[in-house]
Protein backbone atom coordinates (compact mmCIF):
# COMPACT_ATOMS: atom_id res chain seq x y z
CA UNK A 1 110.48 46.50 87.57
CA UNK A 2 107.40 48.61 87.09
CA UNK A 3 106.55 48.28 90.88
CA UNK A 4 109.88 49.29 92.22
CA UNK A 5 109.59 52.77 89.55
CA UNK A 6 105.98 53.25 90.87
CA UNK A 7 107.77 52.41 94.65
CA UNK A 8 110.41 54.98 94.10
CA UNK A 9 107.89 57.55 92.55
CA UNK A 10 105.86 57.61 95.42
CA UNK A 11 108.73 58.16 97.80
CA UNK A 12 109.52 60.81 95.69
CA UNK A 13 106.37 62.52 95.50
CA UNK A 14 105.84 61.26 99.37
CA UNK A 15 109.28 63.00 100.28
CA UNK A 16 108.17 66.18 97.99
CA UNK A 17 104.77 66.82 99.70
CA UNK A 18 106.15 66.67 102.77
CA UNK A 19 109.20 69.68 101.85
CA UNK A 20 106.20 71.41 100.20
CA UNK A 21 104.40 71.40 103.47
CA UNK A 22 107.54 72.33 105.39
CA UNK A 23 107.33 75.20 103.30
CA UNK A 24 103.85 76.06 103.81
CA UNK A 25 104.12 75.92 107.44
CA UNK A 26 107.60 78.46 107.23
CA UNK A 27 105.27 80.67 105.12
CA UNK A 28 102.53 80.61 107.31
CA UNK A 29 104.84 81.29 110.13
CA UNK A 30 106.73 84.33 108.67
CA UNK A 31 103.17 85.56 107.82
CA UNK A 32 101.60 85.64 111.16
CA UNK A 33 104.65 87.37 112.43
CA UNK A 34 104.63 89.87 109.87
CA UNK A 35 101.07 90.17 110.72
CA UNK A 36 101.72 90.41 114.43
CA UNK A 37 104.50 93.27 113.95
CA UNK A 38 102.00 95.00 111.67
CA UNK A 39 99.36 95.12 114.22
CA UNK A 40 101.63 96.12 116.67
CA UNK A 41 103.05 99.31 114.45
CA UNK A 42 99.35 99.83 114.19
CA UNK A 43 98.65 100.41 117.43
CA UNK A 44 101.48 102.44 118.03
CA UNK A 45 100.90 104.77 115.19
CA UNK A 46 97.04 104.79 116.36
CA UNK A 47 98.21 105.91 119.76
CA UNK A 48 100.74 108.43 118.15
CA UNK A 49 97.86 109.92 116.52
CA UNK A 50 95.76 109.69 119.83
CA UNK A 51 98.44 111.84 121.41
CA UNK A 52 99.01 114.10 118.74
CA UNK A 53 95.16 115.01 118.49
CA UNK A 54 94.52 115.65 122.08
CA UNK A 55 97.99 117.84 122.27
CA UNK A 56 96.75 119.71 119.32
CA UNK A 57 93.17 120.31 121.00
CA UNK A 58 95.13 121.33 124.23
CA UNK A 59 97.02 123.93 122.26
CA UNK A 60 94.00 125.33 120.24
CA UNK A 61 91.83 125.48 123.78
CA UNK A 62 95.32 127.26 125.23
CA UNK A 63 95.55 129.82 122.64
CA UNK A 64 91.62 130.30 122.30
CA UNK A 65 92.09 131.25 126.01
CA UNK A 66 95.61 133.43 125.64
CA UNK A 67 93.46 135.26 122.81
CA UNK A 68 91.05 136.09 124.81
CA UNK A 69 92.20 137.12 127.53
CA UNK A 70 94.93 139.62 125.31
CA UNK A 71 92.25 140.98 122.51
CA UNK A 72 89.56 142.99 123.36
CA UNK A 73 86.50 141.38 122.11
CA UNK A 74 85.84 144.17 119.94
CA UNK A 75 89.00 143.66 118.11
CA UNK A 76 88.47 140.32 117.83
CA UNK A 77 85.08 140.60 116.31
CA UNK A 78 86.40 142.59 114.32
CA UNK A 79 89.20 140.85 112.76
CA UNK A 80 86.65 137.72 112.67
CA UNK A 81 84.65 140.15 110.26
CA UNK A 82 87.67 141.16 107.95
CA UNK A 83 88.29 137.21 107.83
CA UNK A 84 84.62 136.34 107.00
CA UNK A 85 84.36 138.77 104.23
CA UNK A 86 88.25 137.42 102.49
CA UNK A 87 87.14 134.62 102.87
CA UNK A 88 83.98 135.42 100.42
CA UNK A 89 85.87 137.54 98.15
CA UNK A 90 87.97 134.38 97.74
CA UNK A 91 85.29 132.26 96.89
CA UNK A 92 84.10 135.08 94.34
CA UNK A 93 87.64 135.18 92.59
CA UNK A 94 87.67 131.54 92.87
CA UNK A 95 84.32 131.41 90.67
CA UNK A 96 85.12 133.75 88.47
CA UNK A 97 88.23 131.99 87.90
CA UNK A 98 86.67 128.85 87.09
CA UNK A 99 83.89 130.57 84.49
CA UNK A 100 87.12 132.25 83.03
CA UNK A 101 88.77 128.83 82.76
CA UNK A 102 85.94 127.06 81.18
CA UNK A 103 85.39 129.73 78.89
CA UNK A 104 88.69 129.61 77.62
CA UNK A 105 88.81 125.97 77.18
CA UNK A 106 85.46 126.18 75.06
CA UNK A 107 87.13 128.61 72.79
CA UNK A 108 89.63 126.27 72.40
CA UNK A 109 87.69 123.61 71.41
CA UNK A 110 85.71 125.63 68.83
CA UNK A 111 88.83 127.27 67.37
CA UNK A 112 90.18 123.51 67.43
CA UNK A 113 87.52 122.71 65.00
């Protein structure tokens, strides 16, 4: 009697491993196709980005060459000059902001206290 249960439990576990496996390998599949469409998308994307950047470096060369060719060079200069020195201002403000902000939140802290 205790044979045929040990018999019968070993074609059960026997017949288990074996759908466990089944379903490993189905796993394994769906995951290397996954894997596959990924690197696929990937390369797409990667060549949609390829695309994009040299299109974008074609434009910026195209209007570099419109601009000048249409602005007088001392007009551009110029303008280059007015953006240079926003530009610092803005970093000035953007200091002082800062120092303002910190200051503010130290007074807060002390007159948390």
């Amino acid at each position: 009697q205790q044979i045929d249960s040990l018999k019968a439990k070993c074609v059960k576990y026997s017949t288990r491993a074996k759908e466990v496996e089944a379903a490993h390998q189905r796993a394994s599949s769906k995951l290397e196709k996954a894997k596959e469409t990924l690197e696929k998308q990937l390369k797409t994307a990667q060549h949609k980005i390829d695309t994009l950047s040299s299109t974008l470096q074609d434009t910026q060369h195209t209007l570099e060459a419109q601009s000048a060719s249409t602005i007088p060079k001392t007009t551009f200069n110029h303008l280059k000059q007015k953006y240079q020195t926003l530009k610092s201002r803005l970093a000035t403000f953007d200091r002082h902001a800062h120092r303002v902000l910190n200051e503010n939140r130290q007074l807060a802290k002390h007159n948390a206290h």
